[in-house]
N, C-alpha and C. Protein backbone atom coordinates (compact mmCIF):
# COMPACT_ATOMS: atom_id res chain seq x y z
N UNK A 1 41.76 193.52 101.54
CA UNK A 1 40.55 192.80 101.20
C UNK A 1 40.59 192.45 99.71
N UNK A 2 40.29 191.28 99.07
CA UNK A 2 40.41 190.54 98.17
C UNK A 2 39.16 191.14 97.45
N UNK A 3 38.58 191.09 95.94
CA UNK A 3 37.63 191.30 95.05
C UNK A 3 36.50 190.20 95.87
N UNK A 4 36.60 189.73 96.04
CA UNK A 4 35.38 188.70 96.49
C UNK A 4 34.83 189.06 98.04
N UNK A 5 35.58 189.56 98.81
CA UNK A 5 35.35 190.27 100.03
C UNK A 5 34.73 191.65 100.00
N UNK A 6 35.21 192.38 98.86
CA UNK A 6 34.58 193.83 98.47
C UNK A 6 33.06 193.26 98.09
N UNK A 7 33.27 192.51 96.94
CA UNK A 7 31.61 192.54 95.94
C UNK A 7 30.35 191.54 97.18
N UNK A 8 30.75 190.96 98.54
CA UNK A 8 30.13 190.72 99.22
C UNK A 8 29.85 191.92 100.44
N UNK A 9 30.60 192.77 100.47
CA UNK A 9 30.36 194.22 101.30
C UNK A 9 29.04 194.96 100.57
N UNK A 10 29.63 195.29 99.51
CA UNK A 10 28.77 196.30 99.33
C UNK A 10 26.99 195.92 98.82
N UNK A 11 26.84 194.95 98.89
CA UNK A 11 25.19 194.52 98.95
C UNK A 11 24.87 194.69 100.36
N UNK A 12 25.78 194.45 101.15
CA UNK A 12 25.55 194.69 102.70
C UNK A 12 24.92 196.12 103.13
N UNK A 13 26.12 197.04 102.59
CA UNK A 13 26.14 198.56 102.68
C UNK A 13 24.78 198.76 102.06
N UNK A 14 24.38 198.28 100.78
CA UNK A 14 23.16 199.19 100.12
C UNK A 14 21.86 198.82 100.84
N UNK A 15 22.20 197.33 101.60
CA UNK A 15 20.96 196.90 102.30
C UNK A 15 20.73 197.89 103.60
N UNK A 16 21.88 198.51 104.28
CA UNK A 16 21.70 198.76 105.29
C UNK A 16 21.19 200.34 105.26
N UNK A 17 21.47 200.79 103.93
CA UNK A 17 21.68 201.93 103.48
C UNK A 17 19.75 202.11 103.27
N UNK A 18 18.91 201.42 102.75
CA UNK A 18 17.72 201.33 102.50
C UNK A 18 16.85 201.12 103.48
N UNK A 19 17.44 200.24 104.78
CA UNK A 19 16.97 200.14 105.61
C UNK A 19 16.64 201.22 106.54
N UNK A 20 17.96 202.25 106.58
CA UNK A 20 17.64 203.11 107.05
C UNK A 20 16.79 204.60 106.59
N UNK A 21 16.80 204.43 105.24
CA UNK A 21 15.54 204.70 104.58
C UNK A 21 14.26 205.17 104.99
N UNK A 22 13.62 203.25 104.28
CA UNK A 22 13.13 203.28 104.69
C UNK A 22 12.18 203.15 106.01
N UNK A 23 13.43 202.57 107.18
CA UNK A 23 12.96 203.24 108.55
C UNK A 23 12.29 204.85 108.54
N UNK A 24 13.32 205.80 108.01
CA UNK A 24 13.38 207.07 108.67
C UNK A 24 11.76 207.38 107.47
N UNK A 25 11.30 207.25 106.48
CA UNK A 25 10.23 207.06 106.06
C UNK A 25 8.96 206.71 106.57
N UNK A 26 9.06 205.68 107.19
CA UNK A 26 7.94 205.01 108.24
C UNK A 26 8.09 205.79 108.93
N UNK A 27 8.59 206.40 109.85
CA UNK A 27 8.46 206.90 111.06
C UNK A 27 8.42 208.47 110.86
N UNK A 28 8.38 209.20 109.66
CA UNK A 28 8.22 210.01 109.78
C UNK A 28 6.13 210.31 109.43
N UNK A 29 6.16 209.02 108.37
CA UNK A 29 4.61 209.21 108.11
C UNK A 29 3.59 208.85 109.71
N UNK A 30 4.41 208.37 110.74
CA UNK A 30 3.58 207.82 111.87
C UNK A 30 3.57 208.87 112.71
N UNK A 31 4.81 210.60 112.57
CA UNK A 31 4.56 211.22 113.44
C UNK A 31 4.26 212.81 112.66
N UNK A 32 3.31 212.78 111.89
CA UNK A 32 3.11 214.28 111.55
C UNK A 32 2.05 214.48 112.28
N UNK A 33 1.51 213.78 112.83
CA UNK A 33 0.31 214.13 113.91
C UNK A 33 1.15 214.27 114.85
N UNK A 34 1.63 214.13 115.37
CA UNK A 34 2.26 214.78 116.71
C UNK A 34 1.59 214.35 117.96
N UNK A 35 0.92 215.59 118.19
CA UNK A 35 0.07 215.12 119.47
C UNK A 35 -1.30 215.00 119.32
N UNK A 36 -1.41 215.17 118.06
CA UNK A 36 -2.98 215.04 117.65
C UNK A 36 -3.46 213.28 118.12
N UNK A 37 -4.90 213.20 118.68
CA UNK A 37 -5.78 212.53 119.12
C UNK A 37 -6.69 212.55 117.95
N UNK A 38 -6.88 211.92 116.70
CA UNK A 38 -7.80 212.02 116.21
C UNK A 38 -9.16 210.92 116.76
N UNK A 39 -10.17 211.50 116.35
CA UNK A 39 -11.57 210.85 116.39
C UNK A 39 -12.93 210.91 115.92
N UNK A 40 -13.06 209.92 115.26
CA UNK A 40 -14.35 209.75 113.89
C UNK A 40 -15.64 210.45 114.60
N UNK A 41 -16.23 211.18 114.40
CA UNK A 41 -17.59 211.23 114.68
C UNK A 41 -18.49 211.06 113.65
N UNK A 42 -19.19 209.62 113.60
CA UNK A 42 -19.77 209.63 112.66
C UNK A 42 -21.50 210.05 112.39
N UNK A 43 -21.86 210.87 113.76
CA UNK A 43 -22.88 211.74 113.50
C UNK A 43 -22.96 213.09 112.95
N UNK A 44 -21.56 213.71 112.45
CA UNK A 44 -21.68 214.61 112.33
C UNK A 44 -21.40 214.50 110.95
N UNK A 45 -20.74 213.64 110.51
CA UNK A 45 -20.20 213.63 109.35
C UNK A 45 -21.42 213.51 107.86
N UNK A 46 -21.32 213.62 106.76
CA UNK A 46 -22.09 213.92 106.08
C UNK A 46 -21.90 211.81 105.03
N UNK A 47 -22.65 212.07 104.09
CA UNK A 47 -23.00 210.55 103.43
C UNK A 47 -21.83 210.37 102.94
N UNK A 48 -21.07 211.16 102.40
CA UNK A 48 -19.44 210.48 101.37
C UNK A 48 -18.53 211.12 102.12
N UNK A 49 -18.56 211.38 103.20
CA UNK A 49 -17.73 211.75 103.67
C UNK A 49 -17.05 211.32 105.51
N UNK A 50 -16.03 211.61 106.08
CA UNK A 50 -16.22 211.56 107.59
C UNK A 50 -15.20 212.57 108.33
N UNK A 51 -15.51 213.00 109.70
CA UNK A 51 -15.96 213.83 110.33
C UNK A 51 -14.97 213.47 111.49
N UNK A 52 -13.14 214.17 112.02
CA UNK A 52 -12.59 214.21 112.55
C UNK A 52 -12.17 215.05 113.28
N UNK A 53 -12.72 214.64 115.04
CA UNK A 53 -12.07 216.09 115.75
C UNK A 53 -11.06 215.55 116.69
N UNK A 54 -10.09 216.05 116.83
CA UNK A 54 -8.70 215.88 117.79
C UNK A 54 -9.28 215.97 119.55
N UNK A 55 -9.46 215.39 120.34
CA UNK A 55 -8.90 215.76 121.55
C UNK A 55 -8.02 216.66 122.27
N UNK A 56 -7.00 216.83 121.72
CA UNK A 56 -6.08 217.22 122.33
C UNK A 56 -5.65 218.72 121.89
N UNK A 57 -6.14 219.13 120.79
CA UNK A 57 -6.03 220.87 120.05
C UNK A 57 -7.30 221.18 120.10
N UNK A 58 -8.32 220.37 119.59
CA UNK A 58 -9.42 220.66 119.22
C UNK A 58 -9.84 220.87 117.84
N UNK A 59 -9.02 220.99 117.05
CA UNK A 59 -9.12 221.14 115.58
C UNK A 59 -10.21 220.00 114.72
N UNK A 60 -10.88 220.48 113.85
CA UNK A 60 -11.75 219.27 113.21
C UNK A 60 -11.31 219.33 111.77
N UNK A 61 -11.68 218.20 111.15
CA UNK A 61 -11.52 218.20 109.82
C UNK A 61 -12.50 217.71 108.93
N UNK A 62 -13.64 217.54 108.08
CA UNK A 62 -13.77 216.96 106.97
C UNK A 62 -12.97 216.31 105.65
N UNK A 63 -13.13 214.66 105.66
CA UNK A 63 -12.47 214.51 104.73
C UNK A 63 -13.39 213.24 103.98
N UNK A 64 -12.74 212.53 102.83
CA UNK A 64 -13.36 211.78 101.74
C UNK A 64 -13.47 210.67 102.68
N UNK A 65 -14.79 210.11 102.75
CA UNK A 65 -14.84 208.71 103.54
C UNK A 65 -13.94 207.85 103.15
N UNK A 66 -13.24 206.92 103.96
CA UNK A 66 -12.25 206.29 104.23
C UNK A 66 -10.68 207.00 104.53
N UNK A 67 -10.43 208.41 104.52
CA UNK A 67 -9.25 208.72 104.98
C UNK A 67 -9.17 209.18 105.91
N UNK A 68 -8.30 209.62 106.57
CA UNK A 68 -8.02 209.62 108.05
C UNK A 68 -6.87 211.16 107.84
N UNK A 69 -7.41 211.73 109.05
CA UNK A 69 -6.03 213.33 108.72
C UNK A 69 -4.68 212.66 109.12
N UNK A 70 -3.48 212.94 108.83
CA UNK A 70 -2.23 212.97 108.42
C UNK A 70 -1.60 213.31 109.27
N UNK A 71 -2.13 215.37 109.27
CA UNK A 71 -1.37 216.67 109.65
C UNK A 71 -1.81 217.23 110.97
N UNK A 72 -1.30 217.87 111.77
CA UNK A 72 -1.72 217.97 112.62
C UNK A 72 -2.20 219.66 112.28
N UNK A 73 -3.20 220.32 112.79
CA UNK A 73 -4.24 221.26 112.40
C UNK A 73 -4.61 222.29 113.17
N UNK A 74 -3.10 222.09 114.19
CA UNK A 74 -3.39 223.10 115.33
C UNK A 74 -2.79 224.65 115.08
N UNK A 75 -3.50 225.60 114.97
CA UNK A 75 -3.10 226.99 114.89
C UNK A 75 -4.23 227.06 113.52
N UNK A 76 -4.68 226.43 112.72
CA UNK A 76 -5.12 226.60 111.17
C UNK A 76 -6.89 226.98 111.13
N UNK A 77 -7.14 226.54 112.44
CA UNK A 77 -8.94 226.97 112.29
C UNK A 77 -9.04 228.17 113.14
């Protein structure tokens, strides 16, 4: 392979190299819930805040209005 065949490889390699990245990135932030079911209840929840219980463990959470739990919370209450 000639210098001009190399310096067109390896932008390839670093692209593919990031891609898989940030794939394995995305997909790890989409499964730390696991099997968690989350769901807003917004009667229970307080004025700055909102009010998440799972389906599927049962676990609840309080958190800062507008965020959503992450983690999954089963064994912790």
């Amino acid at each position: 392979m000639n210098k001009k065949g190399r310096s067109m490889f390896i932008p390839l390699i670093i692209g593919l190299i990031a891609f898989f990245i940030l794939s394995w990135i995305w997909k790890r932030s989409r499964t730390l819930t696991r099997d968690c079911r989350w769901r807003e209840d917004r009667q229970q929840a307080g004025p700055d805040e909102s009010f998440f219980h799972c389906v599927t463990c049962g676990a609840e959470t309080r958190l800062p209005k507008g965020d959503e739990p992450r983690h999954c919370l089963r064994g912790q209450q």
